[in-house]
C-alpha atoms as a PDB file:
ATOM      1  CA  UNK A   1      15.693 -12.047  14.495  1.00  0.00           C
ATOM      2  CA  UNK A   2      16.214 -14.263  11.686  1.00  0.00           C
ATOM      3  CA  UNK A   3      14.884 -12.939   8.021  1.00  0.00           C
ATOM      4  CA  UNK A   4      11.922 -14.961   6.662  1.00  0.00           C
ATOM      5  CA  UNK A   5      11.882 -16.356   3.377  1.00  0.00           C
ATOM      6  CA  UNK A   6       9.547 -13.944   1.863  1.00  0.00           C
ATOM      7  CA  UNK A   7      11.584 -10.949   3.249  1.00  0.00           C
ATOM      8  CA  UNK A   8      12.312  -7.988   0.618  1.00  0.00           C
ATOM      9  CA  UNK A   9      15.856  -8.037   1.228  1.00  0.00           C
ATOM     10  CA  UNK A  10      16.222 -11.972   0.719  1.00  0.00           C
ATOM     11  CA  UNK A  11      14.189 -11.937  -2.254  1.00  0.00           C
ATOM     12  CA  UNK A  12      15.818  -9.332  -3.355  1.00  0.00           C
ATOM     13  CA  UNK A  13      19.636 -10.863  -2.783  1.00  0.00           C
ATOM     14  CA  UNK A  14      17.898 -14.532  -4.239  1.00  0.00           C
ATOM     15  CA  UNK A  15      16.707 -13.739  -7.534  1.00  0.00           C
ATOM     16  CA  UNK A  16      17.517 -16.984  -9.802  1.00  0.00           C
ATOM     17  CA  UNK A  17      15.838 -18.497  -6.888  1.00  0.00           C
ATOM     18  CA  UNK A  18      12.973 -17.113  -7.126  1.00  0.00           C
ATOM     19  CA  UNK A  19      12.627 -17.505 -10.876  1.00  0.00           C
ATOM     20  CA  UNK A  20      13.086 -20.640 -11.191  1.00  0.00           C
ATOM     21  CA  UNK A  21      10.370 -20.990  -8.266  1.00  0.00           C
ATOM     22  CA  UNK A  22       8.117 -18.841 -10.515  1.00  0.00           C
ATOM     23  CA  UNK A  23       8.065 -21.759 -12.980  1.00  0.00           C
ATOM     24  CA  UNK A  24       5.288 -23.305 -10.792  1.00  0.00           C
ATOM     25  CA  UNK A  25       2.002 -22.997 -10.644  1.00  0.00           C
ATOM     26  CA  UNK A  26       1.040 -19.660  -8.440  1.00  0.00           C
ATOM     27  CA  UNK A  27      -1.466 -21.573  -5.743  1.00  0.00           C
ATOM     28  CA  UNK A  28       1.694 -24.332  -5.104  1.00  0.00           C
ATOM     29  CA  UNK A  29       3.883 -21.384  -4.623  1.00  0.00           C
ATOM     30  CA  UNK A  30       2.134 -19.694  -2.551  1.00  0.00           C
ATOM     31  CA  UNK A  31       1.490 -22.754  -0.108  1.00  0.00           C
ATOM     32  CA  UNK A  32       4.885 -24.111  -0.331  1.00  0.00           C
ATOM     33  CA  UNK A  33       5.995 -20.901   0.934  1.00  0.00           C
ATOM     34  CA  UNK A  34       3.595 -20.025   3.445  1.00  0.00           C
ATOM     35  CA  UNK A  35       4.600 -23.141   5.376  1.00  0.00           C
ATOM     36  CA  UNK A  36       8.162 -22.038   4.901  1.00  0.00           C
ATOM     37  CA  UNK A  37       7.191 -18.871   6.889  1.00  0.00           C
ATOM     38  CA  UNK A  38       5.019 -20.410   9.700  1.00  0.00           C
ATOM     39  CA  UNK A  39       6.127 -19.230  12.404  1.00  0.00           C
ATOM     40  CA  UNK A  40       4.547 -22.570  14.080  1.00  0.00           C
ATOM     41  CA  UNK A  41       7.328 -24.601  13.381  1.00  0.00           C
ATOM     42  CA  UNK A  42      10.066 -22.177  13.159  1.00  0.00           C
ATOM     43  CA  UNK A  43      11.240 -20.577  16.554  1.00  0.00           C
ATOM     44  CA  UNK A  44      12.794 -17.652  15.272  1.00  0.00           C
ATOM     45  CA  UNK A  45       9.416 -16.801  13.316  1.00  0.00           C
ATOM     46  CA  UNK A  46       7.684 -17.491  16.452  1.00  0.00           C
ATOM     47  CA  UNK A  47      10.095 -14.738  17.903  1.00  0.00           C
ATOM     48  CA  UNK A  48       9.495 -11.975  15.544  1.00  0.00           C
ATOM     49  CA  UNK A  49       5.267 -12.981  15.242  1.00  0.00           C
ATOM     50  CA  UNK A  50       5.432 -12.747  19.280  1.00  0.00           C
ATOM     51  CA  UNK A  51       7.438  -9.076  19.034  1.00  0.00           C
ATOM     52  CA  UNK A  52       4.581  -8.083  16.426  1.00  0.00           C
ATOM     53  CA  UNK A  53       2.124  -8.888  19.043  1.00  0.00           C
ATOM     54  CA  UNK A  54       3.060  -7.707  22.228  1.00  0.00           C
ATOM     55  CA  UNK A  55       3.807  -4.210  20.393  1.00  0.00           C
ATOM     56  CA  UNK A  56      -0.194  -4.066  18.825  1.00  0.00           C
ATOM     57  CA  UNK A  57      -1.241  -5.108  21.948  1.00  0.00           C
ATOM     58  CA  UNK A  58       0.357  -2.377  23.953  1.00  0.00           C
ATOM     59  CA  UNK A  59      -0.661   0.117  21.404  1.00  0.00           C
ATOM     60  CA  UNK A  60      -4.664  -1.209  21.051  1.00  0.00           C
ATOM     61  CA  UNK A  61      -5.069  -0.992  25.003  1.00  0.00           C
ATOM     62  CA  UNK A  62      -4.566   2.884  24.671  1.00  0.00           C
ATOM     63  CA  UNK A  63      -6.693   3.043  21.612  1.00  0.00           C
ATOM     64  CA  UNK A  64      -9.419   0.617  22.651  1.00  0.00           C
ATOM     65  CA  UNK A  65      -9.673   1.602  26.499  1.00  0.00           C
ATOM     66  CA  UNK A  66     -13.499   0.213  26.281  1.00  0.00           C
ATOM     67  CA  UNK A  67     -12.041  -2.874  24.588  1.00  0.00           C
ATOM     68  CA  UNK A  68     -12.133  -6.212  26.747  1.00  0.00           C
ATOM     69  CA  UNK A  69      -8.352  -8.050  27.120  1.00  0.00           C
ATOM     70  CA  UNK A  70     -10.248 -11.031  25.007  1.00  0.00           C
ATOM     71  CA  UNK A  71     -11.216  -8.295  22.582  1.00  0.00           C
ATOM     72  CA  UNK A  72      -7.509  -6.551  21.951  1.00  0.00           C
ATOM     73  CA  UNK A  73      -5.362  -9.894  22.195  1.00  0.00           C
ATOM     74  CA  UNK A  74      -7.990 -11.348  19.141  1.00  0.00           C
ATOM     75  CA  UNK A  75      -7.735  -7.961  17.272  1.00  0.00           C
ATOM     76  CA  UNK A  76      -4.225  -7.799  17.524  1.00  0.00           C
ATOM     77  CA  UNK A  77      -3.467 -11.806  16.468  1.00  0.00           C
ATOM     78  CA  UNK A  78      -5.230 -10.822  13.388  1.00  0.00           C
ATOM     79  CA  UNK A  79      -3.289  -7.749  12.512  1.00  0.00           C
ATOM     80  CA  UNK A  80       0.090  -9.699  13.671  1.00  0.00           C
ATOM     81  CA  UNK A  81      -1.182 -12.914  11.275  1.00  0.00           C
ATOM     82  CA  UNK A  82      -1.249  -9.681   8.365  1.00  0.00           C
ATOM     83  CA  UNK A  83       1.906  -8.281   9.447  1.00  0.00           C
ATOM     84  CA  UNK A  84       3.492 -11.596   9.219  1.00  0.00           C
ATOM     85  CA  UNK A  85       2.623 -12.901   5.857  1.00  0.00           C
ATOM     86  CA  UNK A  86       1.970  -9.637   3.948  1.00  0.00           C
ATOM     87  CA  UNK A  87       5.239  -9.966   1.996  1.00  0.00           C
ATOM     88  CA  UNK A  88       3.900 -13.703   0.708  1.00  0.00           C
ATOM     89  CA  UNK A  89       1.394 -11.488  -1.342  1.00  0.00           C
ATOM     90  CA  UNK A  90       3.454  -8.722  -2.010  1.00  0.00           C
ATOM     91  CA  UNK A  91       6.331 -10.792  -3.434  1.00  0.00           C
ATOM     92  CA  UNK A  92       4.312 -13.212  -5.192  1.00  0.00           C
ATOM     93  CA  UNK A  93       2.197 -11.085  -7.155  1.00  0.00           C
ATOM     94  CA  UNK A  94       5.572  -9.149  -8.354  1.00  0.00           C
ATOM     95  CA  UNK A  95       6.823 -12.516  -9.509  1.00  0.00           C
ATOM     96  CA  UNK A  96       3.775 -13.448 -11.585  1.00  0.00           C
ATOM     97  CA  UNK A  97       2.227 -10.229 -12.861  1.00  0.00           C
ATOM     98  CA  UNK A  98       4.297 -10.304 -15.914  1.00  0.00           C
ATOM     99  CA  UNK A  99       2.238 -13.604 -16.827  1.00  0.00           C
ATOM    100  CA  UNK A 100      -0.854 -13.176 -18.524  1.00  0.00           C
ATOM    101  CA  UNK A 101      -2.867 -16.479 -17.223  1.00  0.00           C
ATOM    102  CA  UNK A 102      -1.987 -15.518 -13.544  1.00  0.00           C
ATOM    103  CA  UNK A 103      -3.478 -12.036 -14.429  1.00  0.00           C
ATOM    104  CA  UNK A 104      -6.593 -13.912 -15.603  1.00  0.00           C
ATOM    105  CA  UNK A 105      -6.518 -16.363 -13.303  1.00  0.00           C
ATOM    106  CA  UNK A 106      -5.825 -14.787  -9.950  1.00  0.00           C
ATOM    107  CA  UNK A 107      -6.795 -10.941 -10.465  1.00  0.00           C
ATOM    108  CA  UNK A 108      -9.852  -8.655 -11.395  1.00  0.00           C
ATOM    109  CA  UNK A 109      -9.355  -5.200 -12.315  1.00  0.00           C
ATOM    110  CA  UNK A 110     -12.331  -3.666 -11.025  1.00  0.00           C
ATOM    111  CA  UNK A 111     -12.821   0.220 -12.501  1.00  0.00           C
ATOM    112  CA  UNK A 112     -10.317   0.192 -15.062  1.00  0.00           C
ATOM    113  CA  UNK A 113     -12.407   2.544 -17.445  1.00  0.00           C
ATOM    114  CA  UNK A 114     -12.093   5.271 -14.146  1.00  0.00           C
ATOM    115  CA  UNK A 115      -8.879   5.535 -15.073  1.00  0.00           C
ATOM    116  CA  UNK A 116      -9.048   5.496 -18.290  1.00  0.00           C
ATOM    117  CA  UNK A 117     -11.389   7.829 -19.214  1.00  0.00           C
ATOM    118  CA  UNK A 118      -8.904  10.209 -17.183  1.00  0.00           C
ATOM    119  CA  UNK A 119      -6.001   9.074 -19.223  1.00  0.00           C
ATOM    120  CA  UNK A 120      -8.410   9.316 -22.329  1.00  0.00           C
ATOM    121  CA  UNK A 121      -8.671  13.260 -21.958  1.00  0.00           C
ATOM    122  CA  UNK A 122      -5.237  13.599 -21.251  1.00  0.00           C
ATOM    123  CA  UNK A 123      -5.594  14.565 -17.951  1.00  0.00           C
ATOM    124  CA  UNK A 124      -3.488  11.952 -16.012  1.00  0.00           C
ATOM    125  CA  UNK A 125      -4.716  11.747 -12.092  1.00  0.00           C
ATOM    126  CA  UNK A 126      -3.767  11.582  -8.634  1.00  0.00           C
ATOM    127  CA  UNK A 127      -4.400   8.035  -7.190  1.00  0.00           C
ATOM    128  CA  UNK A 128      -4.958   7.624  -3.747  1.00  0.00           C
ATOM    129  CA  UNK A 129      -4.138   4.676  -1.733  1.00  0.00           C
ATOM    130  CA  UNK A 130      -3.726   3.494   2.159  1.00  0.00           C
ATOM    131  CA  UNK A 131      -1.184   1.133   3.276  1.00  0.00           C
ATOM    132  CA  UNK A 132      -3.507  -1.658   3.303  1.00  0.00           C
ATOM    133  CA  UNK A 133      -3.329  -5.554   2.407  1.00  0.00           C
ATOM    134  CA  UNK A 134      -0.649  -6.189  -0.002  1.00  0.00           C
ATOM    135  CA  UNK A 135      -0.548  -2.056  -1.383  1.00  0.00           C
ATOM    136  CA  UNK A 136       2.627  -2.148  -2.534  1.00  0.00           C
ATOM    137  CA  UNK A 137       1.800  -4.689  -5.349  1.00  0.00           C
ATOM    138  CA  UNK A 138      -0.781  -1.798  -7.027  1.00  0.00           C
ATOM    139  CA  UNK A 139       2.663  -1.019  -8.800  1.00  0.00           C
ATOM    140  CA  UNK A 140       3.081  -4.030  -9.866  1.00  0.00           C
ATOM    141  CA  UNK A 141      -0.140  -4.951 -11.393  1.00  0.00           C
ATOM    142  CA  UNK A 142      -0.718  -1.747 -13.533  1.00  0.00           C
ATOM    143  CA  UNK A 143       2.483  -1.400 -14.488  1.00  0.00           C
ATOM    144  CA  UNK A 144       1.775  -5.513 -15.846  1.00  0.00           C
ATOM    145  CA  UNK A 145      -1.494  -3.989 -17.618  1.00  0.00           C
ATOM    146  CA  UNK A 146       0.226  -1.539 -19.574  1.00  0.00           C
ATOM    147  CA  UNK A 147      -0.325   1.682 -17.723  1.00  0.00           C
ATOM    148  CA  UNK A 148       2.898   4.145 -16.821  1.00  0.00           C
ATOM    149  CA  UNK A 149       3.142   4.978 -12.974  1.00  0.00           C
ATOM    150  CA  UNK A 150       5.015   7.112 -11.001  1.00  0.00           C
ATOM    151  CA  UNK A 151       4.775   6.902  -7.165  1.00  0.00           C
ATOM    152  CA  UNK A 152       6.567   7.614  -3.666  1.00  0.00           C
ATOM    153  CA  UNK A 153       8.920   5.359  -1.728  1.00  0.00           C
ATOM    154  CA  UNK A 154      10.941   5.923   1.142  1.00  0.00           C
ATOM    155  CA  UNK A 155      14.465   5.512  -0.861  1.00  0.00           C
ATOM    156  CA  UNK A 156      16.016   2.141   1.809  1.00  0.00           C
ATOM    157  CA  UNK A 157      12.747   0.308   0.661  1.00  0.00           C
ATOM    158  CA  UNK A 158      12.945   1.567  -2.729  1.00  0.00           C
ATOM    159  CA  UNK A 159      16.567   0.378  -3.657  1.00  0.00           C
ATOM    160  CA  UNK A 160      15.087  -3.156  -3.053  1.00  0.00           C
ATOM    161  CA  UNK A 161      11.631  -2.920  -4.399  1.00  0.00           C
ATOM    162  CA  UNK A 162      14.036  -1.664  -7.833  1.00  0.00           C
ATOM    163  CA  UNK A 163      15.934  -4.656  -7.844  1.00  0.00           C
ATOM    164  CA  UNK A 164      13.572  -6.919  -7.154  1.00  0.00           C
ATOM    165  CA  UNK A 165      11.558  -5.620 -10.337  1.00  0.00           C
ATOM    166  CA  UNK A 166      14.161  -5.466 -12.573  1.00  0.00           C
ATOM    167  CA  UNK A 167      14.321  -9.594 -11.449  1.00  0.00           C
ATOM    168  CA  UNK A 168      11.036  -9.934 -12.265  1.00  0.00           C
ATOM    169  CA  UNK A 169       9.026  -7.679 -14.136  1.00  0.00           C
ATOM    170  CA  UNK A 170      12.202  -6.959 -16.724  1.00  0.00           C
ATOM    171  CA  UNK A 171      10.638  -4.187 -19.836  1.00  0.00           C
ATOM    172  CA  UNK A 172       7.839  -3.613 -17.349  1.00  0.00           C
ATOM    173  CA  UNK A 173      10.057  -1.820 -15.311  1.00  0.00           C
ATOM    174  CA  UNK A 174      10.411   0.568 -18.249  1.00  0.00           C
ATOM    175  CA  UNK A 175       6.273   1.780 -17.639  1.00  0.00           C
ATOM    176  CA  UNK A 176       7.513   3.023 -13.591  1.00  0.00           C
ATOM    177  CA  UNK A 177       8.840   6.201 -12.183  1.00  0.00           C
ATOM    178  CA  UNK A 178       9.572   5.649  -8.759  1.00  0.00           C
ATOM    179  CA  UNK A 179      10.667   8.594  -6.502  1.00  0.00           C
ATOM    180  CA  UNK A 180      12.675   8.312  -3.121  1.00  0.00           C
ATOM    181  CA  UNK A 181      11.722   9.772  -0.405  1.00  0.00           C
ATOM    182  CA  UNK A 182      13.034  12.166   1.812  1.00  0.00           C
ATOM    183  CA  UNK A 183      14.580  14.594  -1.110  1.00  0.00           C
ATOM    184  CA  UNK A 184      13.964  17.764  -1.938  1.00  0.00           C
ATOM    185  CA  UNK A 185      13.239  17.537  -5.613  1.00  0.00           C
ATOM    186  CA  UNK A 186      10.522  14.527  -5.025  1.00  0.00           C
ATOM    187  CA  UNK A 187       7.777  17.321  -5.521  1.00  0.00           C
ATOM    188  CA  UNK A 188       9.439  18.528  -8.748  1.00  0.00           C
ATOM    189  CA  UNK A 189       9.961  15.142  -9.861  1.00  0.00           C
ATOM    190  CA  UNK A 190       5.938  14.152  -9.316  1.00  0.00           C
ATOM    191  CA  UNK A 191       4.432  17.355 -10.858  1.00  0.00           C
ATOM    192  CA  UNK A 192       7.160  16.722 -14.380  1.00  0.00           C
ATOM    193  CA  UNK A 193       5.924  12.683 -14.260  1.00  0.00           C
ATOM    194  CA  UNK A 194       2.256  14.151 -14.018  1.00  0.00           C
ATOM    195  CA  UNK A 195       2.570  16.585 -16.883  1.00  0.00           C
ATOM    196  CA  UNK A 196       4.958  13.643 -18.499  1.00  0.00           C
ATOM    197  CA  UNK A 197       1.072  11.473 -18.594  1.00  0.00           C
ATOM    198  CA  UNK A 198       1.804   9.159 -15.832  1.00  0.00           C
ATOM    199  CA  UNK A 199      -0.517   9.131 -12.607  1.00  0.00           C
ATOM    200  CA  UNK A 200       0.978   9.628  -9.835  1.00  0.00           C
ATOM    201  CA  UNK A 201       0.258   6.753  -6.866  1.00  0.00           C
ATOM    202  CA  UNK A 202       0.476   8.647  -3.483  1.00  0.00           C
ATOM    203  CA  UNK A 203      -0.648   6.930   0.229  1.00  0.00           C
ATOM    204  CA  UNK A 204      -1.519   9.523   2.287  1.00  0.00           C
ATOM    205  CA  UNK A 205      -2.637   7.951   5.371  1.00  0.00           C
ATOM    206  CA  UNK A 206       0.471   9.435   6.947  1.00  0.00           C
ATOM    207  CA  UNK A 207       3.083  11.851   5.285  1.00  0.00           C
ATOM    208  CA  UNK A 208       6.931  12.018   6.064  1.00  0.00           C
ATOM    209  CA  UNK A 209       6.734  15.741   5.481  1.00  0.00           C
ATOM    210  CA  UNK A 210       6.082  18.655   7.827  1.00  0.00           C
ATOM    211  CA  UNK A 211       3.158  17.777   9.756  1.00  0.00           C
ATOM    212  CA  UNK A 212      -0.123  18.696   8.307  1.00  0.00           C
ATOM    213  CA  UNK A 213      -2.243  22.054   9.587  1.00  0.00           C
ATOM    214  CA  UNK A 214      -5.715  20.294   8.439  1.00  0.00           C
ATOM    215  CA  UNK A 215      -7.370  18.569  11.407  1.00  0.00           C
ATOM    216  CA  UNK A 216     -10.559  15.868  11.332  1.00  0.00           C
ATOM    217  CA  UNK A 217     -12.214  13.090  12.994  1.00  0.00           C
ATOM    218  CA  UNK A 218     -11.045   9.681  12.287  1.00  0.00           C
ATOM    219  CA  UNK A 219     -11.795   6.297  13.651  1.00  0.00           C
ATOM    220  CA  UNK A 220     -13.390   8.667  16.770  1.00  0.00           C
ATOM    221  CA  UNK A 221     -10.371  10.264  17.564  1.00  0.00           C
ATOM    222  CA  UNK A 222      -8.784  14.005  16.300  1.00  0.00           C
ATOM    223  CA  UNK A 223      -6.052  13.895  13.514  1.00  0.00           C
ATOM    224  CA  UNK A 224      -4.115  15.340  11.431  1.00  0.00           C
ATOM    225  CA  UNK A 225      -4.455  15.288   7.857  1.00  0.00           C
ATOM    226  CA  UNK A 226      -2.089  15.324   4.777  1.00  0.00           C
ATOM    227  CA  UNK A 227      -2.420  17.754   2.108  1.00  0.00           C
ATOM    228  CA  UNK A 228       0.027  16.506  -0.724  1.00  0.00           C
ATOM    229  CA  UNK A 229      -2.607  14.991  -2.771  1.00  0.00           C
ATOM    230  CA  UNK A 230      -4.814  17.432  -2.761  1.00  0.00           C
ATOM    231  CA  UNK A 231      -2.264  19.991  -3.526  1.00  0.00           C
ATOM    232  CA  UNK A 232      -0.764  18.400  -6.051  1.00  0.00           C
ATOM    233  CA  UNK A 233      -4.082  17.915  -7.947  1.00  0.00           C
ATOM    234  CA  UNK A 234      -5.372  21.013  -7.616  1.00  0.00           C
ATOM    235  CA  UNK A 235      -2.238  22.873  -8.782  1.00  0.00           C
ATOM    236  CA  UNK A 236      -2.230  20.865 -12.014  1.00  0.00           C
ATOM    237  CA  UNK A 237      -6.049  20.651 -12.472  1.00  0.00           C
ATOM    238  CA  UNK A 238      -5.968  16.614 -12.029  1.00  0.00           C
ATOM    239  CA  UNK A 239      -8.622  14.344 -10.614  1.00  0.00           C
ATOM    240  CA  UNK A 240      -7.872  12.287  -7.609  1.00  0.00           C
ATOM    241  CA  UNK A 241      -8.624   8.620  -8.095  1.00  0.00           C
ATOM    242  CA  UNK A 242      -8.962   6.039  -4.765  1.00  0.00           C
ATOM    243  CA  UNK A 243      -7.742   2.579  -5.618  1.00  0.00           C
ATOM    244  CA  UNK A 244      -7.180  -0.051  -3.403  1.00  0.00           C
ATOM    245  CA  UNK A 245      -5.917  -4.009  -3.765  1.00  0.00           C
ATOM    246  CA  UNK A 246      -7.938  -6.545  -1.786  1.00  0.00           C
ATOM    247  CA  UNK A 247      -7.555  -9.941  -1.181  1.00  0.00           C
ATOM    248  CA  UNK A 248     -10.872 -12.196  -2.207  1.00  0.00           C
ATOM    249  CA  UNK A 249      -9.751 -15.384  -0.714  1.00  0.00           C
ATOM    250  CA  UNK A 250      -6.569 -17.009  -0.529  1.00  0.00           C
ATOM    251  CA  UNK A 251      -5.111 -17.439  -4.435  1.00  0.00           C
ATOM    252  CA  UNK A 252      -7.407 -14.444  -5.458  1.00  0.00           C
ATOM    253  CA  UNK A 253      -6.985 -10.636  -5.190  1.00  0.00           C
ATOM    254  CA  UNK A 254      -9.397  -7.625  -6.877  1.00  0.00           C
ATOM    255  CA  UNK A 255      -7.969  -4.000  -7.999  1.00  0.00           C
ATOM    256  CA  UNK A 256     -10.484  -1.787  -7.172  1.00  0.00           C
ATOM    257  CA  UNK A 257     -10.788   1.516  -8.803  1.00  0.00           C
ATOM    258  CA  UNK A 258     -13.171   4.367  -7.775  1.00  0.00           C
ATOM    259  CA  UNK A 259     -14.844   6.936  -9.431  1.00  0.00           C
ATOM    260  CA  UNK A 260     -13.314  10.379  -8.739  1.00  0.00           C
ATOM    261  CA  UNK A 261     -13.245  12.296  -5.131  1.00  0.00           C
ATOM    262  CA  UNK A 262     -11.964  15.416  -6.942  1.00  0.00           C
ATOM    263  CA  UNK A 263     -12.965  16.412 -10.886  1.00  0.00           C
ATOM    264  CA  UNK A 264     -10.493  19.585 -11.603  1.00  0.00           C
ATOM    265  CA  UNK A 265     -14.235  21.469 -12.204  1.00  0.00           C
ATOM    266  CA  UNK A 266     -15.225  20.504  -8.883  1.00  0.00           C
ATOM    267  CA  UNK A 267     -15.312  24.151  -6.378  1.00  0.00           C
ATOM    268  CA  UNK A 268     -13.462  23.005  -3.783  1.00  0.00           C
ATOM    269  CA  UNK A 269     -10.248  23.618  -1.721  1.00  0.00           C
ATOM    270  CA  UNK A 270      -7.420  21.373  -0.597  1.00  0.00           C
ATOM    271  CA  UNK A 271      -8.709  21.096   2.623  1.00  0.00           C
ATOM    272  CA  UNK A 272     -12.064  20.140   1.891  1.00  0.00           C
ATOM    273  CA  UNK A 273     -10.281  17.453  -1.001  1.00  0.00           C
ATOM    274  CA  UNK A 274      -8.019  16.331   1.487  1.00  0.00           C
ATOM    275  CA  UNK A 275     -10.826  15.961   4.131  1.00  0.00           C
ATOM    276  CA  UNK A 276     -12.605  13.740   2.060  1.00  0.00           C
ATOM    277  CA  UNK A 277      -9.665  11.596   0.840  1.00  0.00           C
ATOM    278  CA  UNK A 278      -9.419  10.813   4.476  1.00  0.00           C
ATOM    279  CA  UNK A 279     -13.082  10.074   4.899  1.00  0.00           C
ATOM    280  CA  UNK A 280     -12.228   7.262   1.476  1.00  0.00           C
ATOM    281  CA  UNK A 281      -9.878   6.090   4.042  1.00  0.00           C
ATOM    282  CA  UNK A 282     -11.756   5.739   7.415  1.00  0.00           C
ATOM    283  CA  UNK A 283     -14.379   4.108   5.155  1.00  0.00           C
ATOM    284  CA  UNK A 284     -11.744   1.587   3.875  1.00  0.00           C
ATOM    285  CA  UNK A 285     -10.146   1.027   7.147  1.00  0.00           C
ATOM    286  CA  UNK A 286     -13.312   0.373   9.248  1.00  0.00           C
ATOM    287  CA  UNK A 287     -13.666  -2.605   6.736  1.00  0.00           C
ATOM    288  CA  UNK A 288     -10.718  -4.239   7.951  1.00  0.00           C
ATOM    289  CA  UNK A 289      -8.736  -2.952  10.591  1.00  0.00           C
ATOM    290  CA  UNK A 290      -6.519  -5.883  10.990  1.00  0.00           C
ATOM    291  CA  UNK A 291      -5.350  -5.581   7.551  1.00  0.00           C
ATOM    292  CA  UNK A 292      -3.837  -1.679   8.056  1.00  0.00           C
ATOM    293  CA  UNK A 293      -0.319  -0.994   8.373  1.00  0.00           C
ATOM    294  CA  UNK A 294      -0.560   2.028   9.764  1.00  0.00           C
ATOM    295  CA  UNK A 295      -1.804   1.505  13.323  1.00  0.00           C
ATOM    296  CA  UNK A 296       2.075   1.974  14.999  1.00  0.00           C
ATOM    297  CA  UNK A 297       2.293   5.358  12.294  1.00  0.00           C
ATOM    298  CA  UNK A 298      -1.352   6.392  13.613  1.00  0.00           C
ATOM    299  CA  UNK A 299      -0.471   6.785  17.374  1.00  0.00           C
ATOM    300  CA  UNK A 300       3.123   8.663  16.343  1.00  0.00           C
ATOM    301  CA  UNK A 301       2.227  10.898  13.048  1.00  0.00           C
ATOM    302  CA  UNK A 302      -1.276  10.971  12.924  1.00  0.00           C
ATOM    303  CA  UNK A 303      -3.093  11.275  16.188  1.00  0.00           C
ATOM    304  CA  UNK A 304      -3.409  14.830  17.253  1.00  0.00           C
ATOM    305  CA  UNK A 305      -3.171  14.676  20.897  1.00  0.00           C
ATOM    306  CA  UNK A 306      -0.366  11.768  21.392  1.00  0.00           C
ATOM    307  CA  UNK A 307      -1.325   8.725  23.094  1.00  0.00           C
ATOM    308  CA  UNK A 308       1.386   7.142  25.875  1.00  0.00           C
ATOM    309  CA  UNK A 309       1.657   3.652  25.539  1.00  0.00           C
END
């Protein structure tokens, strides 16, 4: 299938583009290239939307046995319609969060003082996240704000996501500590970043490590449930922090940080932390399903007894 203009790799390969397509206004952009995506008028956009589809529709009538057919093929043309034009927001807000009246304009930090009251006591946290809406631009935005990140990647989608901030984001870049994943040393790397004073960004709605021995109920059905968070915080005494990015209507998106689920002086273990990290999640998710990634990653990694499809 044929890339899509708002695909990593060709924004990535494109970048004088791109920046001289930044030098309009954000809301013209982000039209103009929507219709360049639709896969309405373009056939092999059509193809990959339609492959999108028939794959959450297959999946959701396993899931959803009580589900009508009317039910699943509506759920699942919303979650394809996400799919599809995810990278529009992803990309975007990369290419303008360097510019302070698109940050005004276009974005609310909601809960900033959460994290940085942490920051304040010198006691950098864990943030958790859930591949949700446009989460890969969290790294994006803070980094724009001023704050110093590190966070996981799986190291393909990281080579790009590199060059395509050194394109746009240029001394910003300076503020981020990614770390590929799989490699041995990525645990290393995220506890010296930590004690280094930069919060670590982890999504742990699924893990690419060993699989989890912590079970729980989620969305109705048993799971399994990663640890590294909790783990991580609890062996250097940090809080954990949920943030999330969500999209308030179509030119305008909200940062949304939480007050702690874990305080370092809180008496609890890392499965009880990592418990309620996924009960954050469930919460989040059963606000918008359609707009979670993770639905193909929850029948293969996360359900414990394996659905057949």
């Amino acid at each position: 299938m044929a890339d899509g203009i708002m695909d990593f790799d060709i924004v990535e390969s494109n970048p004088t583009i791109y920046q001289i397509l930044r030098d309009y206004p954000f809301e013209f952009l982000y039209d103009f290239l929507k219709k360049g995506m639709s896969y309405e008028k373009n056939t092999k956009m059509a193809e990959r939307w339609r492959k999108y589809n028939k794959e959450m529709v297959e999946i959701m009538r396993v899931l959803k046995r009580d589900s009508t057919d009317c039910e699943i093929e509506e759920f699942s043309n919303r979650w394809t319609d996400y799919l599809f034009y995810r990278n529009l927001d992803i990309n975007l807000i990369s290419m303008y969060a360097t510019q302070q009246d698109f940050l005004e304009k276009h974005v609310r930090f909601k809960g900033l003082h959460n994290l940085d009251h942490s920051l304040k006591k010198g006691n950098p946290p864990v943030l958790v996240s859930l591949h949700m809406n446009a989460y890969q631009a969290i790294v994006p935005l803070l980094a724009a704000k001023g704050y110093r990140l590190s966070y996981f990647m799986d190291k393909q989608t990281l080579n790009v996501w590199n060059r395509i901030g050194e394109s746009f984001l240029g001394e910003v870049m300076n503020k981020l500590s990614p770390i590929g994943l799989p490699q041995n040393s990525a645990i290393k790397q995220a506890l010296r970043n930590l004690k280094e004073g930069k919060p670590l960004l982890m999504f742990p709605d699924f893990t690419l490590g060993d699989m989890p021995n912590v079970e729980t109920k989620f969305l109705g059905y048993d799971v399994f449930v990663p640890i590294g968070p909790a783990k991580i915080a609890t062996l250097l005494e940090s809080p954990i922090i949920p943030i999330i990015l969500e999209k308030s209507n179509r030119y305008q998106y909200t940062l949304r940080i939480e007050e702690p689920l874990f305080e370092p002086t809180d008496v609890k273990n890392v499965e009880e932390i990592s418990i309620s990290i996924f009960k954050w999640i469930e919460k989040e998710v059963k606000q918008c399903p359609e707009n979670w990634w993770c639905w193909y990653i929850f029948r293969d990694k996360i359900l414990k007894t394996k659905q057949e499809v």
